[in-house]
Protein backbone atom coordinates (compact mmCIF):
# COMPACT_ATOMS: atom_id res chain seq x y z
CA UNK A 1 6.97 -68.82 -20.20
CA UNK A 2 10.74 -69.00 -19.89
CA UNK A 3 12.11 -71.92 -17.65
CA UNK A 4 14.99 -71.40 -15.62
CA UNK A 5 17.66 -74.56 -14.13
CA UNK A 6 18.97 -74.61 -10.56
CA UNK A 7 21.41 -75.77 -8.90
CA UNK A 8 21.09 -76.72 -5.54
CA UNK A 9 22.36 -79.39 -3.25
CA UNK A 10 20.06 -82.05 -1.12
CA UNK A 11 19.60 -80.18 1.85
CA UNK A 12 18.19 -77.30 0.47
CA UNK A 13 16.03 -78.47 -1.74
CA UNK A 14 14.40 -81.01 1.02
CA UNK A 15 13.54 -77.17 2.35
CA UNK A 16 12.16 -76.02 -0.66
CA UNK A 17 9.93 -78.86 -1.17
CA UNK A 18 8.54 -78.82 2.82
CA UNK A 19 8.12 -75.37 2.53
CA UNK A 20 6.24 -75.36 -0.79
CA UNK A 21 4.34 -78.35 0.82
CA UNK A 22 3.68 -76.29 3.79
CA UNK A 23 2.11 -73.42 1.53
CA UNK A 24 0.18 -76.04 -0.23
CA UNK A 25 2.69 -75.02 -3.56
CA UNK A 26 4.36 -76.68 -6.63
CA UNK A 27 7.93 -76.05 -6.25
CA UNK A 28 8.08 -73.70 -8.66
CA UNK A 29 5.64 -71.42 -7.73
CA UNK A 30 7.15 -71.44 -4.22
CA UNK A 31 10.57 -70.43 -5.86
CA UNK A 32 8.65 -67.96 -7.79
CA UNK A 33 6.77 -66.19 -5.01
CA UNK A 34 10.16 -66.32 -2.90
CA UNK A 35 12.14 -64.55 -5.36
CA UNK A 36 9.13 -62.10 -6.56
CA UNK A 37 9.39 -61.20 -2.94
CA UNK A 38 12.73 -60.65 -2.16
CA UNK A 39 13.23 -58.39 -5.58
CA UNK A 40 10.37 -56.12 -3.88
CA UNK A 41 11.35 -53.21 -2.46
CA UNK A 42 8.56 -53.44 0.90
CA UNK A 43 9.00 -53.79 4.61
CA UNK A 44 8.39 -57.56 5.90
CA UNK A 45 4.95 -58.33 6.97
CA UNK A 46 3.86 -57.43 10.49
CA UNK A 47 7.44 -54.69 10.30
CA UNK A 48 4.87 -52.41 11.69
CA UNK A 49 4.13 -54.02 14.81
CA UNK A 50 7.44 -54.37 15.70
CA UNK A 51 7.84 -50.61 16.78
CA UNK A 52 8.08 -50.29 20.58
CA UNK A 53 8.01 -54.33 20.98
CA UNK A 54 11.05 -54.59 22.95
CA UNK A 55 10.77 -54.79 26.66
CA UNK A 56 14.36 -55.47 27.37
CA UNK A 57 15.51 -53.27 30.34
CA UNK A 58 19.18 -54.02 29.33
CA UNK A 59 18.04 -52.84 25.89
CA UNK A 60 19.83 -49.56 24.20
CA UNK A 61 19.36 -47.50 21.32
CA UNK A 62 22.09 -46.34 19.08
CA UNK A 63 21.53 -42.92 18.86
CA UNK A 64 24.62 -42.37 16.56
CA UNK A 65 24.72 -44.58 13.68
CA UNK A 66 27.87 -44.57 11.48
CA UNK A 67 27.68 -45.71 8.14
CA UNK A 68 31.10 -45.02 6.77
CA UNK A 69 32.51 -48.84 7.42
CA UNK A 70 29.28 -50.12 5.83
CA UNK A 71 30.45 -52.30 2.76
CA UNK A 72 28.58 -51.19 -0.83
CA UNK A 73 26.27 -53.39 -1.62
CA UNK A 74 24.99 -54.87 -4.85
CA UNK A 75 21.93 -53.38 -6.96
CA UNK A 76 19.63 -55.78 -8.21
């Protein structure tokens, strides 16, 4: 299997290691499942439930939506 090398500051890998702990994870196969699921092209889990959830009177929709001063994004 091919290895990869990273980069990363302190901080952030304190993270990775408490969250990998957390999952009960090496630290690799936490990195692997994160980035497995961020290449996915799926709705978070629980997106579902979110429909209707917010009970904010204050709350308004956007009926209008513009997208032309949305930037281009990058394709993975």
């Amino acid at each position: 299997m091919p290895q990869l090398s990273l980069y990363i500051d302190e901080e952030t890998l304190k993270k990775i290691s408490l969250a990998a702990k957390i999952e009960n994870l090496s630290i690799s196969k936490f990195v692997v499942k994160k980035l497995n699921e961020s290449m996915h092209d799926s709705w978070p889990e629980n997106y579902g439930e979110l429909f209707g959830s917010i009970t904010d009177e204050t709350f308004e929709s956007n009926d209008r939506l513009n997208f032309e001063d949305d930037i281009p994004r990058e394709a993975l």
